[in-house]
Protein backbone atom coordinates (compact mmCIF):
# COMPACT_ATOMS: atom_id res chain seq x y z
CA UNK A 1 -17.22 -55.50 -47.89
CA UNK A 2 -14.45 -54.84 -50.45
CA UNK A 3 -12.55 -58.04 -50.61
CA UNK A 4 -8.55 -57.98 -51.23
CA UNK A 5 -6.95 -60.39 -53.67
CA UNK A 6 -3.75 -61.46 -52.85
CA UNK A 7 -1.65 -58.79 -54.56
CA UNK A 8 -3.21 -55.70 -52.99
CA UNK A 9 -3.24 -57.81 -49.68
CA UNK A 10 0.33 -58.39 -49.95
CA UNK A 11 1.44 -54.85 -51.27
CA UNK A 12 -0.19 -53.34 -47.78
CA UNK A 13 2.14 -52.41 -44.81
CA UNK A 14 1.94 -54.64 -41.54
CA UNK A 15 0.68 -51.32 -39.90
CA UNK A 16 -2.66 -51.81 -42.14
CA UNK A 17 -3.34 -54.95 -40.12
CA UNK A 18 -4.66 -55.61 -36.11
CA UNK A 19 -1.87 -58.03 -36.25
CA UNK A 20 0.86 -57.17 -37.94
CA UNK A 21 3.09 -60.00 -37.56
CA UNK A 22 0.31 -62.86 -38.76
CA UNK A 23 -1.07 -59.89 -40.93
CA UNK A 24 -4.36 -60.99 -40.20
CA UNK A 25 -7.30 -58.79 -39.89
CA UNK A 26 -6.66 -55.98 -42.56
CA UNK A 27 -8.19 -52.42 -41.35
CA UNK A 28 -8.20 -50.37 -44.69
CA UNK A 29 -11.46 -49.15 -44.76
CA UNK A 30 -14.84 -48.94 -42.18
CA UNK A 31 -16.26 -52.54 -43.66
CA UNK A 32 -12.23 -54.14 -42.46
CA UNK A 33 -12.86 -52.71 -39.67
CA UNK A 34 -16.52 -53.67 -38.83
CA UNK A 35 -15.18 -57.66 -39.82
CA UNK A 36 -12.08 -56.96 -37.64
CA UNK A 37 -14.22 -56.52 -34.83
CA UNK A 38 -16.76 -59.41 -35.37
CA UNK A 39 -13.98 -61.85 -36.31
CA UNK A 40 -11.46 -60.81 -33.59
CA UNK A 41 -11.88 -63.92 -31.01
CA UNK A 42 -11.13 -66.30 -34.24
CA UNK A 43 -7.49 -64.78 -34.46
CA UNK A 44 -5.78 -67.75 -33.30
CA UNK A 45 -1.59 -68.43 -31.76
CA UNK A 46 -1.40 -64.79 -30.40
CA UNK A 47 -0.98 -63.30 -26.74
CA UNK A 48 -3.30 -61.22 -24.72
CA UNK A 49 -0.68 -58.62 -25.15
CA UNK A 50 -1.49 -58.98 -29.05
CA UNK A 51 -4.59 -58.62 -28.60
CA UNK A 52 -4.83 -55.61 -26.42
CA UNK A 53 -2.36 -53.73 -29.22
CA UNK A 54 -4.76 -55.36 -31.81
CA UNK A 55 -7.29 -53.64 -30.26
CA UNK A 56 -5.65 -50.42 -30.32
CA UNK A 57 -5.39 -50.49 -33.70
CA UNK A 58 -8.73 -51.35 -34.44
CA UNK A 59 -10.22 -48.62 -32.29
CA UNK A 60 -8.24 -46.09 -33.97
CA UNK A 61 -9.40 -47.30 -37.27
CA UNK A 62 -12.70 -47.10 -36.50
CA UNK A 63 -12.43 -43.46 -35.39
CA UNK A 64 -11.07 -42.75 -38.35
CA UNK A 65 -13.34 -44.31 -40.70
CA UNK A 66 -16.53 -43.44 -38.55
CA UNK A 67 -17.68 -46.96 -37.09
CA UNK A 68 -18.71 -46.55 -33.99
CA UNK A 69 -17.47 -49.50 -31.18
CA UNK A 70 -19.35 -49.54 -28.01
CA UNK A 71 -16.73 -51.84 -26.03
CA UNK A 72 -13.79 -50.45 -24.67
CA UNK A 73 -11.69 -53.67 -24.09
CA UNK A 74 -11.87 -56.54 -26.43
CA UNK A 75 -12.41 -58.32 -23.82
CA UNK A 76 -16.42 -57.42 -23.79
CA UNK A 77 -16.72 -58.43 -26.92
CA UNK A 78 -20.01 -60.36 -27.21
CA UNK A 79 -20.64 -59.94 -23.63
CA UNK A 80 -23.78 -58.10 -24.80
């Protein structure tokens, strides 16, 4: 995975992130996005309701950068 330093993690938009406001999880490329996904339940302090827009932007990421994601609520996430 291409790791950010702190600059280019702070010079990217709160849009670039699952959530925005904590800017944690950073989806800028399909490796972000794969780690979004596995480290998703660690996200700690936020809402359902951040999650499930979290989770919007994280499917939409992966679409665009190809990684496929099998569950379609974050909910079933290692349910497997």
């Amino acid at each position: 995975m291409s790791e950010l330093d702190a600059k280019e993690r702070n010079d990217l938009s709160s849009k670039q992130f699952a959530f925005p406001k904590e800017r944690k999880e950073p989806l800028e490329d399909a490796s972000h996005v794969r780690n979004a996904i596995a480290r998703f339940d660690q996200v700690k302090g936020v809402s359902d309701d951040e999650r499930d827009e979290a989770w919007k932007r994280i499917k939409a990421a992966a679409k665009k950068f190809g990684v496929e994601v099998s569950e379609k609520s974050w909910r079933e996430l290692g349910k497997s």
